[in-house]
C-alpha atoms as a PDB file:
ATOM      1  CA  UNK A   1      20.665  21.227 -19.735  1.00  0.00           C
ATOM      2  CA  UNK A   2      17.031  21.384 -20.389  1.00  0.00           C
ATOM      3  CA  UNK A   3      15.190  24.804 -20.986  1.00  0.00           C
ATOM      4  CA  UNK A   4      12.957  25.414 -17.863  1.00  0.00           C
ATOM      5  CA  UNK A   5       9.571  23.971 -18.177  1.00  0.00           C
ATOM      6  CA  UNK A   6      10.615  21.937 -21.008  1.00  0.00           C
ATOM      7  CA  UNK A   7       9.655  18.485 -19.141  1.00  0.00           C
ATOM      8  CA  UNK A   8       5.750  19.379 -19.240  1.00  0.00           C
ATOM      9  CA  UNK A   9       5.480  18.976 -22.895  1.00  0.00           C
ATOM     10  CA  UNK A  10       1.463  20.095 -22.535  1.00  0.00           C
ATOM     11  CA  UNK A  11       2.579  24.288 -21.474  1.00  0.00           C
ATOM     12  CA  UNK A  12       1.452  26.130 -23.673  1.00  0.00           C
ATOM     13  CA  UNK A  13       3.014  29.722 -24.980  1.00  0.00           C
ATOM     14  CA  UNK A  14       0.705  31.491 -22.858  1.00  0.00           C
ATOM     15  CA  UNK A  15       1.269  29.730 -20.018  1.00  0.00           C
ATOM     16  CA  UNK A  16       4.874  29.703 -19.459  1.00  0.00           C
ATOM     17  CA  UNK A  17       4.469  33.577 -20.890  1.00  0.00           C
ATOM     18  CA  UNK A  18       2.293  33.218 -16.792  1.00  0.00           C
ATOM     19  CA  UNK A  19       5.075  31.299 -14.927  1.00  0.00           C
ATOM     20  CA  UNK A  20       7.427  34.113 -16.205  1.00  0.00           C
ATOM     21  CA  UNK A  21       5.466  36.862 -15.417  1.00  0.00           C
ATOM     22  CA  UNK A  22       4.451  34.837 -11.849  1.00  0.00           C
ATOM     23  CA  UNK A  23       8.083  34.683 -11.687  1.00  0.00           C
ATOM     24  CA  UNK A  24       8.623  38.395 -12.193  1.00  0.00           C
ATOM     25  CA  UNK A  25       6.136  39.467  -9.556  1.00  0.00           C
ATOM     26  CA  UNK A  26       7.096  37.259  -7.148  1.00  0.00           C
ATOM     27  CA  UNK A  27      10.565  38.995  -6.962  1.00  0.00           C
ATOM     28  CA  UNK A  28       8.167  41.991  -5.984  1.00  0.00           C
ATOM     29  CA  UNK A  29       5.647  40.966  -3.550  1.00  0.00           C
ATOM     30  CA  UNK A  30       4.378  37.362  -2.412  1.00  0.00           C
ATOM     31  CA  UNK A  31       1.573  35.330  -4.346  1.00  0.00           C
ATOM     32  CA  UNK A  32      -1.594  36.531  -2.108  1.00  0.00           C
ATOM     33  CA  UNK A  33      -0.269  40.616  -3.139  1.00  0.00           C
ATOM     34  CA  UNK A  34      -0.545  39.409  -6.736  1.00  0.00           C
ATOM     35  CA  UNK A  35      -3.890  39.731  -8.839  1.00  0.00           C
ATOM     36  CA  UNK A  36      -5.024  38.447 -12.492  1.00  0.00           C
ATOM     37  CA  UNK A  37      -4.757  41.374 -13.549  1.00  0.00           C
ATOM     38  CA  UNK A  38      -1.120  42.262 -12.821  1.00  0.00           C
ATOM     39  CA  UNK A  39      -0.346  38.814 -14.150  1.00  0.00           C
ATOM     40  CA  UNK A  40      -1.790  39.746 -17.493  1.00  0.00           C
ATOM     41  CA  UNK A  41      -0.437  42.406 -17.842  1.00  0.00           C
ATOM     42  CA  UNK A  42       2.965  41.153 -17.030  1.00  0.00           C
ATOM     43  CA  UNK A  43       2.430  38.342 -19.215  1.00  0.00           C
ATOM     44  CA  UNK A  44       0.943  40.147 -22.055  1.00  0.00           C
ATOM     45  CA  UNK A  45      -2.367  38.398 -22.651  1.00  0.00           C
ATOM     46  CA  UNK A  46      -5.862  38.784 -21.931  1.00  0.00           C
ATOM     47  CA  UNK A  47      -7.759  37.847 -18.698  1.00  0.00           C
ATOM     48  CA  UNK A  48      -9.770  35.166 -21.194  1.00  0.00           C
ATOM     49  CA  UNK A  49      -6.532  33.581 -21.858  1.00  0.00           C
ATOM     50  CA  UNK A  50      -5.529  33.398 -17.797  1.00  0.00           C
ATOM     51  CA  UNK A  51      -9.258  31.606 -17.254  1.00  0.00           C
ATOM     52  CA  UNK A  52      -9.069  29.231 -20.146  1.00  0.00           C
ATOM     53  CA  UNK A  53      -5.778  28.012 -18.508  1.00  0.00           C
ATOM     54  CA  UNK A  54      -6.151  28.746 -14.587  1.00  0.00           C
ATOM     55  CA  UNK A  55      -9.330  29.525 -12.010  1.00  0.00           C
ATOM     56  CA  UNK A  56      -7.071  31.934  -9.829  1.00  0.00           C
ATOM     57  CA  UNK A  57      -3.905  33.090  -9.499  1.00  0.00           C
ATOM     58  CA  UNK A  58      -3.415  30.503  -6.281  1.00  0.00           C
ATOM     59  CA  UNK A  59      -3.865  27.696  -9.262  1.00  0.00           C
ATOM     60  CA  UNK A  60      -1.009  29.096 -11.504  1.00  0.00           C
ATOM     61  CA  UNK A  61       0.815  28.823  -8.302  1.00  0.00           C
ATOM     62  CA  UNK A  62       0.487  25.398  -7.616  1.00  0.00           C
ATOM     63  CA  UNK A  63       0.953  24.524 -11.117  1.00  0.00           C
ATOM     64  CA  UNK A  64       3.835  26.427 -11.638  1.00  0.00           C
ATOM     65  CA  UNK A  65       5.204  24.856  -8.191  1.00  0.00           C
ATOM     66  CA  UNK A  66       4.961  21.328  -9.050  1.00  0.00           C
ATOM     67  CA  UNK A  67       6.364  22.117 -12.771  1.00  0.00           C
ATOM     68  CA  UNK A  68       8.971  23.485 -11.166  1.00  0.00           C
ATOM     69  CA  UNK A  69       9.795  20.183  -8.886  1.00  0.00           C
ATOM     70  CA  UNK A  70       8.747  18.379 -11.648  1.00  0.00           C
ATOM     71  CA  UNK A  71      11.928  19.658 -13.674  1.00  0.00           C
ATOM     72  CA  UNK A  72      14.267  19.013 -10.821  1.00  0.00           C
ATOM     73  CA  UNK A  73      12.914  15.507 -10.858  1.00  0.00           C
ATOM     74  CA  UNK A  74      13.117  14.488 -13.777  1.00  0.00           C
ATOM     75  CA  UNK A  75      17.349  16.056 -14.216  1.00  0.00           C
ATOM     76  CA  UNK A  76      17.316  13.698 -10.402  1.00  0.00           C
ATOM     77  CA  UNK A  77      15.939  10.843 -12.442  1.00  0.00           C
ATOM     78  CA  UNK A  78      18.204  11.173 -15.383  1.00  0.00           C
ATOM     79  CA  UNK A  79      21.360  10.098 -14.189  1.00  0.00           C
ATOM     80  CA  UNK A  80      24.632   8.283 -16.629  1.00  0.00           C
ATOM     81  CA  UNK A  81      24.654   4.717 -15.824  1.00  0.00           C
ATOM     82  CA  UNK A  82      27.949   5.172 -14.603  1.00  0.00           C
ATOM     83  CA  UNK A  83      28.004   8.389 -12.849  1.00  0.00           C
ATOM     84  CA  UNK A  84      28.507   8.525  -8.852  1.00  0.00           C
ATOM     85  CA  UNK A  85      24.717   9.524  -8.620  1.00  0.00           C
ATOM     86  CA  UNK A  86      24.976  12.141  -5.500  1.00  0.00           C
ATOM     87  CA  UNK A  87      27.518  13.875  -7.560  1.00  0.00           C
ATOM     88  CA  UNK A  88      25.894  13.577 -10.486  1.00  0.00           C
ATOM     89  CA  UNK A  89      22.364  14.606  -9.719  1.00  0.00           C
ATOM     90  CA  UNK A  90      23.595  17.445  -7.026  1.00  0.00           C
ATOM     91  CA  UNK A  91      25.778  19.292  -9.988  1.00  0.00           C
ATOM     92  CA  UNK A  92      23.134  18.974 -12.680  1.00  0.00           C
ATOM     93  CA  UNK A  93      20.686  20.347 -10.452  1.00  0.00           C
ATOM     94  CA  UNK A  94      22.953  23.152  -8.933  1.00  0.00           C
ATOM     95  CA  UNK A  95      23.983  24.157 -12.887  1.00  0.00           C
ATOM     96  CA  UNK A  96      20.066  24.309 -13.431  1.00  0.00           C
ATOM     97  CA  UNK A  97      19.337  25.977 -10.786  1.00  0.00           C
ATOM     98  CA  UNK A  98      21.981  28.363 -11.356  1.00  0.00           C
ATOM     99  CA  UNK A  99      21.028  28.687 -14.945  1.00  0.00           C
ATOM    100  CA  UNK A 100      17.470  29.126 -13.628  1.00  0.00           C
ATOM    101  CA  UNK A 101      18.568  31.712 -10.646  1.00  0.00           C
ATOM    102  CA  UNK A 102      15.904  33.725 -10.122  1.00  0.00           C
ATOM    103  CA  UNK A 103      13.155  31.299  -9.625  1.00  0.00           C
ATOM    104  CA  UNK A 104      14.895  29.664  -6.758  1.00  0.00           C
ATOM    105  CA  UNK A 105      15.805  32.624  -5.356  1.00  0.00           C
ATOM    106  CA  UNK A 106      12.298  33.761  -5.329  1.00  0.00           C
ATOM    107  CA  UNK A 107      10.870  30.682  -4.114  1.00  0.00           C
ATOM    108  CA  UNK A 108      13.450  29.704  -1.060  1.00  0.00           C
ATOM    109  CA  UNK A 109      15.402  33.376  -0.436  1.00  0.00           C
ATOM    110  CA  UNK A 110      13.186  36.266  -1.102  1.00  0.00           C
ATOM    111  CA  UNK A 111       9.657  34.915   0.161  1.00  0.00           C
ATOM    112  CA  UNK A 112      10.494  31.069   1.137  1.00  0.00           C
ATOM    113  CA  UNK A 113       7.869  29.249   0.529  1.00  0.00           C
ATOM    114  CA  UNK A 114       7.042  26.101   2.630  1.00  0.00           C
ATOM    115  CA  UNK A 115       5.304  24.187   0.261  1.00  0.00           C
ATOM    116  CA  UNK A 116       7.393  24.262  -2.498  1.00  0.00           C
ATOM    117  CA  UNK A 117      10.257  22.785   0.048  1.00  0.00           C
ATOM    118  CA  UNK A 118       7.954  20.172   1.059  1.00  0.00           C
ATOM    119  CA  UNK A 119       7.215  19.108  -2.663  1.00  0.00           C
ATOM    120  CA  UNK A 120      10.765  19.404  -3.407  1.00  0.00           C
ATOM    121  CA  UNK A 121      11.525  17.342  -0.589  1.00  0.00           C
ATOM    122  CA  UNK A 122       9.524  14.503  -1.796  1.00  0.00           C
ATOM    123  CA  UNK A 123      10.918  14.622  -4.738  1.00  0.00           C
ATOM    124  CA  UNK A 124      14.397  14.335  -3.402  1.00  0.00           C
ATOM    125  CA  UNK A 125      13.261  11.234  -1.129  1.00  0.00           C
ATOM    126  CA  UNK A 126      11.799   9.386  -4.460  1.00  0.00           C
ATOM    127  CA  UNK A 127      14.907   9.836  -6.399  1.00  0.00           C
ATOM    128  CA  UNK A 128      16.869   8.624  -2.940  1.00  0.00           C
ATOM    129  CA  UNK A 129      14.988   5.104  -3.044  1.00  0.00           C
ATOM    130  CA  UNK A 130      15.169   5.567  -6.906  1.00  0.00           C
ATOM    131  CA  UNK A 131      18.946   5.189  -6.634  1.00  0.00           C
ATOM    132  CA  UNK A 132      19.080   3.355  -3.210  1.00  0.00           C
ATOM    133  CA  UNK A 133      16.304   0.855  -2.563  1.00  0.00           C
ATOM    134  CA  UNK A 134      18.294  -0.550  -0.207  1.00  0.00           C
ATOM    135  CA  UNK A 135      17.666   2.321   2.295  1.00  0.00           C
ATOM    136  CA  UNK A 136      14.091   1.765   2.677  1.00  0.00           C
ATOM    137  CA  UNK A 137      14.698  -1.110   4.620  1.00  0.00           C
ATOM    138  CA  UNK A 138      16.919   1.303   6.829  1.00  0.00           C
ATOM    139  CA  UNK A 139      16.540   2.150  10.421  1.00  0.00           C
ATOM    140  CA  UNK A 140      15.068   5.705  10.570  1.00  0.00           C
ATOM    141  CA  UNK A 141      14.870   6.245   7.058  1.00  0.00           C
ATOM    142  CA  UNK A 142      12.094   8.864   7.537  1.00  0.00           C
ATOM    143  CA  UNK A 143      14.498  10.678   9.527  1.00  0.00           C
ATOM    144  CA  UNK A 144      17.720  10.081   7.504  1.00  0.00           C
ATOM    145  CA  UNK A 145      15.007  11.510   4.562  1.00  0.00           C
ATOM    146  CA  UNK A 146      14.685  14.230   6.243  1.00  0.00           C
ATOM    147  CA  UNK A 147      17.970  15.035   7.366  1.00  0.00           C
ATOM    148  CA  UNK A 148      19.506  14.785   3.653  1.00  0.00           C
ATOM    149  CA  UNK A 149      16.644  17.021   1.798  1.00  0.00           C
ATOM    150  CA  UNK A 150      17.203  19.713   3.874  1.00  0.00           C
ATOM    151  CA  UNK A 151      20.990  19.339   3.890  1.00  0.00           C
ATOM    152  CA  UNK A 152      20.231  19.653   0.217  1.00  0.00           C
ATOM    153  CA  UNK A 153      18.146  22.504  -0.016  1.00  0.00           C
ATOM    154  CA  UNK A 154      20.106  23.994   2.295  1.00  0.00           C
ATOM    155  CA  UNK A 155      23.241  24.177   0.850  1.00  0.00           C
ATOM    156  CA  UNK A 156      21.293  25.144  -2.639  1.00  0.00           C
ATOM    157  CA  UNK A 157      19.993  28.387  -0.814  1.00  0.00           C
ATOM    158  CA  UNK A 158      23.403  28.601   0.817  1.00  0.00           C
ATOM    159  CA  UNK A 159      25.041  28.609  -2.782  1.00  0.00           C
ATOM    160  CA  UNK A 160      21.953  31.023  -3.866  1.00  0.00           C
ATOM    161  CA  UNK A 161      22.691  33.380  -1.562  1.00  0.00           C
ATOM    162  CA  UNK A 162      26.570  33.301  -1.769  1.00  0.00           C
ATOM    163  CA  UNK A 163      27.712  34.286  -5.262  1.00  0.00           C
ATOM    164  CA  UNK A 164      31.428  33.632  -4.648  1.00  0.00           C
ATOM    165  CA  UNK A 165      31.183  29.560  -3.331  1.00  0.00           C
ATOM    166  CA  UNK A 166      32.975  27.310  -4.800  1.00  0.00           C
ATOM    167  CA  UNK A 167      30.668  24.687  -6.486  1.00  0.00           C
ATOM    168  CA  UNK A 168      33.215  21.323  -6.019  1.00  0.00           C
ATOM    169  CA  UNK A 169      34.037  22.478  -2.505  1.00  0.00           C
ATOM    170  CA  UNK A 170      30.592  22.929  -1.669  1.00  0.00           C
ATOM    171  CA  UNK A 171      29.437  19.626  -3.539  1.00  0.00           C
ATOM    172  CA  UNK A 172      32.313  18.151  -1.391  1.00  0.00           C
ATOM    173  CA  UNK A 173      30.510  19.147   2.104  1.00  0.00           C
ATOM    174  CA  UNK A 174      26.826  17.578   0.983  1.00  0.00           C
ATOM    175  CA  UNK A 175      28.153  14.772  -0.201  1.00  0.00           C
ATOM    176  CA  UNK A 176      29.979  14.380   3.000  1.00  0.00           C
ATOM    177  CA  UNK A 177      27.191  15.238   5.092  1.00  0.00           C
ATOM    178  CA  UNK A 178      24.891  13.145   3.383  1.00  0.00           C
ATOM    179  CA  UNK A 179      26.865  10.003   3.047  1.00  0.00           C
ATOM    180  CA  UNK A 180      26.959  10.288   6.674  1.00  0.00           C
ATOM    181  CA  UNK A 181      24.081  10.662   7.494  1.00  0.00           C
ATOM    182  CA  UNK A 182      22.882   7.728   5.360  1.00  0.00           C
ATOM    183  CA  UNK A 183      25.388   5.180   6.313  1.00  0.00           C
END
């Protein structure tokens, strides 16, 4: 399983030293409570360092949003050649996100946060007509895309939230639900 942030090969130390500490404050108050300074701190490294890298602490944000999707992608994207790929990509992304708790948590549980749903979403869809070009030419597909992201996500923040759930069985219930809703 790839370390987190791993897939943007251009992070610097210092930077993922201010998705961490982003990270850390976020489990303590939302992104518009948190200042440059704090983040600095947190991080340990000077205000300089922050500006070479980042305007504001709204740009970390964003940039530590879409790394974030952009590391779910790319496990999506990554699949055997002769793996079932909704199994394949929903337990490799569960074991990350597991492995990687505390982010998600932060980001759909503690202070859910729209736009990182909506770029996961996306991200979800692409890998969908990655693996299934077919179902572009499907009736409702904007729908059906829809329907199985947040079936997805769902049952992610379900398992987030829910220490004790059993992975397979819950893998078991997408999978259901989103075979379903696709064929």
């Amino acid at each position: 399983m790839p370390q987190l942030f791993s897939v943007n090969t251009t992070l610097t130390k210092a930077q993922k030293q201010l998705y961490q500490a982003l990270n850390n404050l976020l489990a303590k108050k939302p992104v518009e409570m948190i200042s440059v300074s704090s983040l600095v701190t947190e991080a340990h490294i000077s205000r300089s360092t922050f500006y070479l890298y980042y305007d504001n602490v709204r740009e970390l944000y964003e940039a530590y949003l879409s790394d974030l999707v952009a590391e779910l992608s790319y496990l999506a994207n990554h699949v055997e050649a002769d793996a079932d790929p909704y199994h394949f990509i929903f337990i490799k992304i569960t074991d990350f996100i597991l492995e990687n708790r505390r982010h998600f948590q932060n980001l759909l549980i503690e202070r859910y946060d729209a736009y990182f749903v909506k770029l996961w979403k996306a991200g979800i869809g692409h890998t969908f007509l990655n693996y299934f070009p077919d179902l572009s030419r499907s009736s409702n597909i904007d729908l059906k895309f829809e329907l199985v992201t947040a079936q997805f996500i769902a049952g992610i923040t379900y398992l987030l939230k829910h220490d004790n759930l059993n992975i397979i069985e819950m893998d078991y219930w997408v999978q259901a639900t989103i075979h379903q809703l696709l064929n």
